[in-house]
N, C-alpha and C. Protein backbone atom coordinates (compact mmCIF):
# COMPACT_ATOMS: atom_id res chain seq x y z
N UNK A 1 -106.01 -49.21 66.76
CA UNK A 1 -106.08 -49.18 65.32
C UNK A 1 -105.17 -48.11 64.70
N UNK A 2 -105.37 -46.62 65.21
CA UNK A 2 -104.21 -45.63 64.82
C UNK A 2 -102.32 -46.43 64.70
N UNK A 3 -102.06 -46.78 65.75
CA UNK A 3 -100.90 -47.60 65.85
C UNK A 3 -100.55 -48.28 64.93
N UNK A 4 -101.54 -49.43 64.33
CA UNK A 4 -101.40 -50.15 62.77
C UNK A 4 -100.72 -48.98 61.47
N UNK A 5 -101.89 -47.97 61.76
CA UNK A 5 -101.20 -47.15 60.40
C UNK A 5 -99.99 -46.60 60.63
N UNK A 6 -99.96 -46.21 61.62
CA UNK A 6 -98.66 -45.16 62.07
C UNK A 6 -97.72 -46.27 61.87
N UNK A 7 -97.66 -47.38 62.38
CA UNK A 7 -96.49 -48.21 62.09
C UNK A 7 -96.41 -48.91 60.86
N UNK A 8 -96.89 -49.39 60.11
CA UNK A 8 -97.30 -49.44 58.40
C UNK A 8 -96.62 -48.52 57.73
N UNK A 9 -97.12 -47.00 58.29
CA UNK A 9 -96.17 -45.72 57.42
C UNK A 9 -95.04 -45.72 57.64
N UNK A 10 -94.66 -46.46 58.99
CA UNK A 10 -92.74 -45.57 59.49
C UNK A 10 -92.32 -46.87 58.53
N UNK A 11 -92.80 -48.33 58.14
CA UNK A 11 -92.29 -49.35 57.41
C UNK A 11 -92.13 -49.22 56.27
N UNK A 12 -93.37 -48.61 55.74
CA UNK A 12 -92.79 -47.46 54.55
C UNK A 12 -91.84 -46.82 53.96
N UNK A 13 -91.80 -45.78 54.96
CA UNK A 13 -90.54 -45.43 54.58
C UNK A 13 -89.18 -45.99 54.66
N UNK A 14 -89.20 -46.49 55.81
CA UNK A 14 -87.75 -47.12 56.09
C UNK A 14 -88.03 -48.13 54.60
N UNK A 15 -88.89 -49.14 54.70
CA UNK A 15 -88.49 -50.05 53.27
C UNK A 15 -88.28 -48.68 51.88
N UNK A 16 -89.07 -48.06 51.69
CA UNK A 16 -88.91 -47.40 50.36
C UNK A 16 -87.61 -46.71 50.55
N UNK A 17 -86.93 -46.20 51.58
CA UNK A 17 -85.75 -45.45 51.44
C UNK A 17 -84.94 -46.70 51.41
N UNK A 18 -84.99 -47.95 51.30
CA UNK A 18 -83.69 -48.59 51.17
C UNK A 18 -84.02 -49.67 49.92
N UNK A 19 -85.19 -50.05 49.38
CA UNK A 19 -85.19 -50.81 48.38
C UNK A 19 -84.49 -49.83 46.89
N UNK A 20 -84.84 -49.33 46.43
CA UNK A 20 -84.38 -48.96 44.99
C UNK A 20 -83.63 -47.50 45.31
N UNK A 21 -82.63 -46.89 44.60
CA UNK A 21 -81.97 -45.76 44.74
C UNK A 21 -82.90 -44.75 43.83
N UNK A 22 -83.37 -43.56 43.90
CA UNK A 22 -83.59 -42.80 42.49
C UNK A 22 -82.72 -42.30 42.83
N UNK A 23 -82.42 -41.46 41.14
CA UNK A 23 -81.51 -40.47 41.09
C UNK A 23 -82.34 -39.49 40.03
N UNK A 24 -81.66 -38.26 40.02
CA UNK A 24 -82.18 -37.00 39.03
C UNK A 24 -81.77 -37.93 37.46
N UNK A 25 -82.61 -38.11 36.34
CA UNK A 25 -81.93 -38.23 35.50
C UNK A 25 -81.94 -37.50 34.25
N UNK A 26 -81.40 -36.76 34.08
CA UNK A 26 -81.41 -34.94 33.08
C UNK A 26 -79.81 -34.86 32.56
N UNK A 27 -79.59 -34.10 31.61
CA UNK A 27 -78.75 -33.72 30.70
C UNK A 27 -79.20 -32.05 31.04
N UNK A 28 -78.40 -31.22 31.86
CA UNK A 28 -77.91 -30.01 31.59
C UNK A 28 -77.20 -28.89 30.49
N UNK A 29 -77.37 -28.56 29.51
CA UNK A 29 -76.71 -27.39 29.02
C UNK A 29 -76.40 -26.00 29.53
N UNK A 30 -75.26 -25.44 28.81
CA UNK A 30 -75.31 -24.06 29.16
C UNK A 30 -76.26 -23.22 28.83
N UNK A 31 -77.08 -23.69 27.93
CA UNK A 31 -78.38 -23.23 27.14
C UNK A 31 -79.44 -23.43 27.69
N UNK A 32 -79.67 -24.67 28.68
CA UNK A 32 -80.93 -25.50 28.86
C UNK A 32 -81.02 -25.36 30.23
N UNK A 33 -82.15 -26.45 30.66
CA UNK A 33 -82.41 -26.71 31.65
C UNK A 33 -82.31 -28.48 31.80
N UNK A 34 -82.53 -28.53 33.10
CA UNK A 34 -82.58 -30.37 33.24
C UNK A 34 -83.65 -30.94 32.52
N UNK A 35 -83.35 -31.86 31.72
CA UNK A 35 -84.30 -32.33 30.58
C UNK A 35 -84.49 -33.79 30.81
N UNK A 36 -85.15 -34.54 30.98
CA UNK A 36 -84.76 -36.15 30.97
C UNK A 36 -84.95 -36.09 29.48
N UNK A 37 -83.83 -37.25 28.78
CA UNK A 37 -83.93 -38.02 27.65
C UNK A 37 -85.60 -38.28 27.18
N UNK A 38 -86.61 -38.71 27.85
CA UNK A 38 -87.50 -39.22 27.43
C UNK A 38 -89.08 -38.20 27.80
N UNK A 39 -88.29 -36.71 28.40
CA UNK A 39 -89.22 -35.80 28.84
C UNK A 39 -89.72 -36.03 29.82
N UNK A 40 -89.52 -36.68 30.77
CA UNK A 40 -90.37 -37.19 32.15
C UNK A 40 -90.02 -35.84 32.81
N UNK A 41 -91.27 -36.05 33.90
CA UNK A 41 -91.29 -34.83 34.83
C UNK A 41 -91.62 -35.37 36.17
N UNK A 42 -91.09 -35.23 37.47
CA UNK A 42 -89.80 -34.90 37.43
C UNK A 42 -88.70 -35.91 36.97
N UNK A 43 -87.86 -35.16 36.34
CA UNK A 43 -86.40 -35.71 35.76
C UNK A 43 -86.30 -37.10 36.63
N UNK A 44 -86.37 -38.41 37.32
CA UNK A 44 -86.50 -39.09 38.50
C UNK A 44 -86.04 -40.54 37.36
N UNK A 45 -84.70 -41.08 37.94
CA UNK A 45 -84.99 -42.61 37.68
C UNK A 45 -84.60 -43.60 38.68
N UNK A 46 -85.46 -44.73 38.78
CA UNK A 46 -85.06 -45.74 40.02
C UNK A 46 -84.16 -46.30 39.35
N UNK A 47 -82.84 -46.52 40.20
CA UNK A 47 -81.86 -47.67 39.50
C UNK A 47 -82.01 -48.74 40.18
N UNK A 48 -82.05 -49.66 39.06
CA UNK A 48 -82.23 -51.35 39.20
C UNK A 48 -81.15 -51.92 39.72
N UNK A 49 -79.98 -51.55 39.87
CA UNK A 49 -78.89 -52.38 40.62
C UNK A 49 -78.94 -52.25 42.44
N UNK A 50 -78.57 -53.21 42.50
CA UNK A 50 -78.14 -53.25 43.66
C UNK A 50 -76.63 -51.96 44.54
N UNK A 51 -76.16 -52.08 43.13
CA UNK A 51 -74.87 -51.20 43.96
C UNK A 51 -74.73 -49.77 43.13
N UNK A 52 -75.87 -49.55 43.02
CA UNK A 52 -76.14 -48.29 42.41
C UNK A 52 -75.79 -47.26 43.39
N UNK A 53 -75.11 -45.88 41.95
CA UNK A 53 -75.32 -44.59 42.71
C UNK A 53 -75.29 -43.58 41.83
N UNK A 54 -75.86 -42.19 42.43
CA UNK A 54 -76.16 -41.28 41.45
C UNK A 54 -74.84 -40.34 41.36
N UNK A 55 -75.13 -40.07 39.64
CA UNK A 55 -73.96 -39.11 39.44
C UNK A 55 -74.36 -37.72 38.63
N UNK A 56 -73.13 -36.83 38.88
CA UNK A 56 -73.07 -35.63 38.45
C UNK A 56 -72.47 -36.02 37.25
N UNK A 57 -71.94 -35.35 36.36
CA UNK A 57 -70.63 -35.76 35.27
C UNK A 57 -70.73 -34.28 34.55
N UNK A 58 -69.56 -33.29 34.09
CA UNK A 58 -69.78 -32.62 33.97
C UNK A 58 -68.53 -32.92 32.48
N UNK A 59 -69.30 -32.57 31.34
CA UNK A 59 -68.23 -32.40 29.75
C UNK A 59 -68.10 -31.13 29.27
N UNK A 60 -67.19 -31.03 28.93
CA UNK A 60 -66.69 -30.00 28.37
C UNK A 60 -66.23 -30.37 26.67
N UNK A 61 -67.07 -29.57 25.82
CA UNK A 61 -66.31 -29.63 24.44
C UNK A 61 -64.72 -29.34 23.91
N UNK A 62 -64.08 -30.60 23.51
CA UNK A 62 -62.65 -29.76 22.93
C UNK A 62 -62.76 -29.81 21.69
N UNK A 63 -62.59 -29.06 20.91
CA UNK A 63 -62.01 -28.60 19.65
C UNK A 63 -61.21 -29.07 19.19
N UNK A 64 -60.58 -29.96 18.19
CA UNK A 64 -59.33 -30.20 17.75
C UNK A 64 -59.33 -29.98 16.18
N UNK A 65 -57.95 -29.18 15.74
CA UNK A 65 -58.07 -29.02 14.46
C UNK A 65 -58.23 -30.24 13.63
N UNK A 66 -59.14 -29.96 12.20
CA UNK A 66 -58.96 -30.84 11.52
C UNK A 66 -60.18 -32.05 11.95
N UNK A 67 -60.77 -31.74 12.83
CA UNK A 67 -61.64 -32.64 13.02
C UNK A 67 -63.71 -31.91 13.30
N UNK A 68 -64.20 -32.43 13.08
CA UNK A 68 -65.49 -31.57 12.80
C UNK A 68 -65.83 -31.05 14.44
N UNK A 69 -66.77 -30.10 14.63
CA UNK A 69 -67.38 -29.36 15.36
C UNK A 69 -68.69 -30.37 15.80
N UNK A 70 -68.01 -30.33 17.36
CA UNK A 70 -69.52 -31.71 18.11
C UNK A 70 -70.45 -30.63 19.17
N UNK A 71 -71.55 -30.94 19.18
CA UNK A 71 -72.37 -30.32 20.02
C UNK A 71 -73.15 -31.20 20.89
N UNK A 72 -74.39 -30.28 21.06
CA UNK A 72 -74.95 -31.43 22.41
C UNK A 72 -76.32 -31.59 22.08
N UNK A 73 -76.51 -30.83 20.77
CA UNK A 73 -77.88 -30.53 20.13
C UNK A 73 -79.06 -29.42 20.85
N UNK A 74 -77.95 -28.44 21.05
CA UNK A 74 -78.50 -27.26 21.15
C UNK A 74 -77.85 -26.11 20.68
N UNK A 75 -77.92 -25.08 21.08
CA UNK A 75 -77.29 -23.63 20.34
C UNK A 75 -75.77 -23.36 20.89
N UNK A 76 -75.17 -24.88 20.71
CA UNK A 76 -73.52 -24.45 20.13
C UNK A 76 -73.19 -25.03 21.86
N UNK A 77 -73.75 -25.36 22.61
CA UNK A 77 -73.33 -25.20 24.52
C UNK A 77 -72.07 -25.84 24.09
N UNK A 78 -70.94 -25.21 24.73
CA UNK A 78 -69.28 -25.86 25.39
C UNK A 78 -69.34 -26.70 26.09
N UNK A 79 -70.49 -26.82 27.24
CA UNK A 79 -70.31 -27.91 27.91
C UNK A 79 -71.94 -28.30 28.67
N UNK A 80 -72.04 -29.91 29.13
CA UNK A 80 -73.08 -29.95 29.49
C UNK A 80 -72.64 -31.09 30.57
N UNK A 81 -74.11 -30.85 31.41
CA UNK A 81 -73.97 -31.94 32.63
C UNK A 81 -75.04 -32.92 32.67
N UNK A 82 -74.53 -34.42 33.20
CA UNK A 82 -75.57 -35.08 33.04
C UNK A 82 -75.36 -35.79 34.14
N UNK A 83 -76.57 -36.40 34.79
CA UNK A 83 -77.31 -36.86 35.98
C UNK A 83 -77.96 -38.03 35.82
N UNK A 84 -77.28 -39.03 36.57
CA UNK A 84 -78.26 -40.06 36.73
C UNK A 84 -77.60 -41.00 37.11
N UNK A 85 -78.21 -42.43 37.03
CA UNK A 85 -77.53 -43.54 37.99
C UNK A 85 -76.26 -44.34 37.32
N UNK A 86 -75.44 -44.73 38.10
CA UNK A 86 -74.13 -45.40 37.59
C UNK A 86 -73.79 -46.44 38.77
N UNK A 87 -72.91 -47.11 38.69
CA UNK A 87 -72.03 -48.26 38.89
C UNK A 87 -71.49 -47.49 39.86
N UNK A 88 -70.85 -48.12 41.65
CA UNK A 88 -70.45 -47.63 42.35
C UNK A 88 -68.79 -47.06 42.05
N UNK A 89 -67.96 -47.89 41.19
CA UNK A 89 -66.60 -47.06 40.86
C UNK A 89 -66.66 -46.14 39.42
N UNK A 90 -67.74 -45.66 38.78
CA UNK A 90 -68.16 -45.06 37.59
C UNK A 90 -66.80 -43.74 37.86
N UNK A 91 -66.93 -42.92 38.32
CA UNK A 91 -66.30 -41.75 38.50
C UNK A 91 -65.11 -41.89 38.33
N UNK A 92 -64.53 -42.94 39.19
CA UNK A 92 -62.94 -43.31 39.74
C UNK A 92 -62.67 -43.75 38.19
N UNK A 93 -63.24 -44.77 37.71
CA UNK A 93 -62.72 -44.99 36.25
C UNK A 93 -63.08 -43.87 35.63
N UNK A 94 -64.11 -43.17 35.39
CA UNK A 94 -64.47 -42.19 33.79
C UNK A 94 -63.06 -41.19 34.26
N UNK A 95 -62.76 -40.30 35.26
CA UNK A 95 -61.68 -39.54 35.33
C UNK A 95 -60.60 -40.06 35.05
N UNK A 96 -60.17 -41.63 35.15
CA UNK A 96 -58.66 -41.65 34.45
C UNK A 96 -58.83 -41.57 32.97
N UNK A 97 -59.69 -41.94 32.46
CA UNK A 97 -59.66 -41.59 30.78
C UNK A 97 -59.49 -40.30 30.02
N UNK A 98 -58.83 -40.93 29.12
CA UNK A 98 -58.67 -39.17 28.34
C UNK A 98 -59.65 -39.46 26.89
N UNK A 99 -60.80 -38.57 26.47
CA UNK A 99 -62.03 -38.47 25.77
C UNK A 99 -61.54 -37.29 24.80
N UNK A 100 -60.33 -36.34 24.66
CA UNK A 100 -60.05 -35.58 23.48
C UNK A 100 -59.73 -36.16 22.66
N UNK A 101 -59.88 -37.57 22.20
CA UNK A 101 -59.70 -37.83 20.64
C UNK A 101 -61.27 -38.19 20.35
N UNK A 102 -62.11 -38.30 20.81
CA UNK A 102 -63.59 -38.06 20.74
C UNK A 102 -64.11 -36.33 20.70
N UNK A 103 -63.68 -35.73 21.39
CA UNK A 103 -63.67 -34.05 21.35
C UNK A 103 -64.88 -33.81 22.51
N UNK A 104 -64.27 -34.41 23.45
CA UNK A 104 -64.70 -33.97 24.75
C UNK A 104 -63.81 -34.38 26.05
N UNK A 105 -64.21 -33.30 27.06
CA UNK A 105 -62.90 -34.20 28.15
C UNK A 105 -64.05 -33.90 29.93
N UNK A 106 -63.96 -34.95 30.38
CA UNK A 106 -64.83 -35.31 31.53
C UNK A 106 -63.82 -34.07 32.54
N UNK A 107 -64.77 -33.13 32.95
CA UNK A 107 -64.37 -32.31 33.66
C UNK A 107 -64.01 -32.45 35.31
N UNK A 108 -65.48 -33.19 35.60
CA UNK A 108 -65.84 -33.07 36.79
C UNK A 108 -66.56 -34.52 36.71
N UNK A 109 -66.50 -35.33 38.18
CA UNK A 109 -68.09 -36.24 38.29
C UNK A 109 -67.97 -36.47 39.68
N UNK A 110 -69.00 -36.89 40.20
CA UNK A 110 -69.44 -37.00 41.65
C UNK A 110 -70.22 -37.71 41.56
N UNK A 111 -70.15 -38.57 42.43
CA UNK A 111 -71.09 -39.98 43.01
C UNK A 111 -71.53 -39.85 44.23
N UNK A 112 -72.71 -40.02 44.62
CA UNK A 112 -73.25 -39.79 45.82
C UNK A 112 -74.39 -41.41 45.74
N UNK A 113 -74.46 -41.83 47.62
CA UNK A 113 -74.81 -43.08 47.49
C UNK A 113 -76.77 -43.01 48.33
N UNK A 114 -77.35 -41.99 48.20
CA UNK A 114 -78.35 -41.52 49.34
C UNK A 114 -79.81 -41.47 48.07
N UNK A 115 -80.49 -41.19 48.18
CA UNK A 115 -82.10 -40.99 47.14
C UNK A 115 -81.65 -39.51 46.71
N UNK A 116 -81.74 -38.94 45.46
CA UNK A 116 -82.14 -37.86 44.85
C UNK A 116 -80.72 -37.28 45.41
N UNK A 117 -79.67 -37.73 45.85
CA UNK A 117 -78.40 -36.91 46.03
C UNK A 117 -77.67 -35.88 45.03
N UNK A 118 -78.34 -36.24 43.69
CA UNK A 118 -77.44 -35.35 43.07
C UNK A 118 -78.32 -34.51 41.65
N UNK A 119 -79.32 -33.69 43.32
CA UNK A 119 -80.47 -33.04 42.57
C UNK A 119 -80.15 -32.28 43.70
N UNK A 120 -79.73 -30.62 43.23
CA UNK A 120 -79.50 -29.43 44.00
C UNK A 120 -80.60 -28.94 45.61
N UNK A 121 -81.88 -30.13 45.35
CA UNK A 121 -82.96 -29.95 45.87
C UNK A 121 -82.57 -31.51 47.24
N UNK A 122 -81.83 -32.14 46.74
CA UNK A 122 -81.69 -33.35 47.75
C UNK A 122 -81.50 -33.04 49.46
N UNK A 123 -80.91 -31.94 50.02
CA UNK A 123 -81.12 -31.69 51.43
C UNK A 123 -82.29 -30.90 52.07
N UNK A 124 -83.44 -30.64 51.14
CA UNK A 124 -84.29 -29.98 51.45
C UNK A 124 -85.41 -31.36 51.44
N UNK A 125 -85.33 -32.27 50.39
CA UNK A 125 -86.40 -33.71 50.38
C UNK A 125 -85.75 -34.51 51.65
N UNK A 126 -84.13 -34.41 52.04
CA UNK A 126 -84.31 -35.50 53.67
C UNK A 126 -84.70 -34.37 54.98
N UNK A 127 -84.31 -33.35 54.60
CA UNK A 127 -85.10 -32.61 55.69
C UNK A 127 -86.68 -32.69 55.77
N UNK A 128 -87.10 -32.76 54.83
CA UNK A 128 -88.60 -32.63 54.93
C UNK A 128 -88.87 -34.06 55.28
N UNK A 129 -88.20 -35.29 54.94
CA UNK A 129 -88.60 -36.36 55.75
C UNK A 129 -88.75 -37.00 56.79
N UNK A 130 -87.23 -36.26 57.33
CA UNK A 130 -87.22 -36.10 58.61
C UNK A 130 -88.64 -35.46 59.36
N UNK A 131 -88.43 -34.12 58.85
CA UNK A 131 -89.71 -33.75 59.74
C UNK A 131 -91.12 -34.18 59.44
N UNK A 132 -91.36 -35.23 58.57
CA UNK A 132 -92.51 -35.59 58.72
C UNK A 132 -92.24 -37.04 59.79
N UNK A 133 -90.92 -37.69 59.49
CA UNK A 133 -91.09 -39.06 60.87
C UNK A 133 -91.19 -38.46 62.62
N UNK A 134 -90.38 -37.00 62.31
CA UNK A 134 -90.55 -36.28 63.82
C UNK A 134 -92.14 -36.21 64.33
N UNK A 135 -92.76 -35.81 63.36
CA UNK A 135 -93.90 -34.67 63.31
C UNK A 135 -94.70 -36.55 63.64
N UNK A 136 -94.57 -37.91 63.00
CA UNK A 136 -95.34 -39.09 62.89
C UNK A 136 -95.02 -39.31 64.53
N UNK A 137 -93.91 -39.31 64.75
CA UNK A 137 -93.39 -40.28 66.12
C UNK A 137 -94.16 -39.07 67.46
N UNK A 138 -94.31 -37.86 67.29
CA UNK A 138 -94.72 -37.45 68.03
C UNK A 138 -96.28 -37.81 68.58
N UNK A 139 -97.37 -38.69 67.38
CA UNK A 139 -98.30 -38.53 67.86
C UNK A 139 -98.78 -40.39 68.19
N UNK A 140 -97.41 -40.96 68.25
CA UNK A 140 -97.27 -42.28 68.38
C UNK A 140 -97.54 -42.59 70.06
């Protein structure tokens, strides 16, 4: 009977780590902290695609004369980062664009294709999974 559960759980995981991707999904300021849009805690969204992956994206405010002063709706931040799920070539396209006639310019972005990859905390959640399938298979 132990055997049923133990193998039920390792199906578990293996299915839950490969059906849906999460990713962190938060808006960073220089002011703030990771916020989701809708206040959820933790910041966490499953993406519905199939060829989903999570991203970093990092903006930077430009200034151009003659044109008004944009923020991020906080106390003035230059630049902010935002997190969450995208389209597998998202990055490769957003970096060839140029966004200073909008008055911002895409600094940085990173795509990562794994659960919670692009949450500063993501090699500490597959380590700990690991050692819980170690810690399962041992008493198999």
């Amino acid at each position: 009977m132990p055997s049923i559960f133990i193998t039920t759980f390792l199906l578990f995981l293996f299915f839950e780590s490969i059906s849906l991707r999460r990713c962190v999904h938060c808006r960073i300021t220089q002011y703030g902290s990771c916020q989701h849009p809708d206040n959820y805690y933790p910041p966490v969204a499953y993406c519905g695609a199939t060829n989903a992956s999570c991203a970093t994206v990092k903006i930077i405010l430009v200034h151009k004369a003659g044109h008004p002063l944009l923020s991020f709706g906080d106390k003035h931040s230059r630049w902010a980062i935002f997190k969450g799920c995208v389209h597998a070539a998202y990055c490769n396209e957003t970096l060839k664009k140029d966004f200073s006639n909008f008055g911002g310019n895409v600094s940085s972005c990173d795509a990562c294709r794994t659960d919670l990859c692009n949450s500063a905390d993501s090699n500490l959640i597959n380590f700990a999974k690991l050692v819980v399938f170690g810690v399962v298979t041992v008493f198999i």
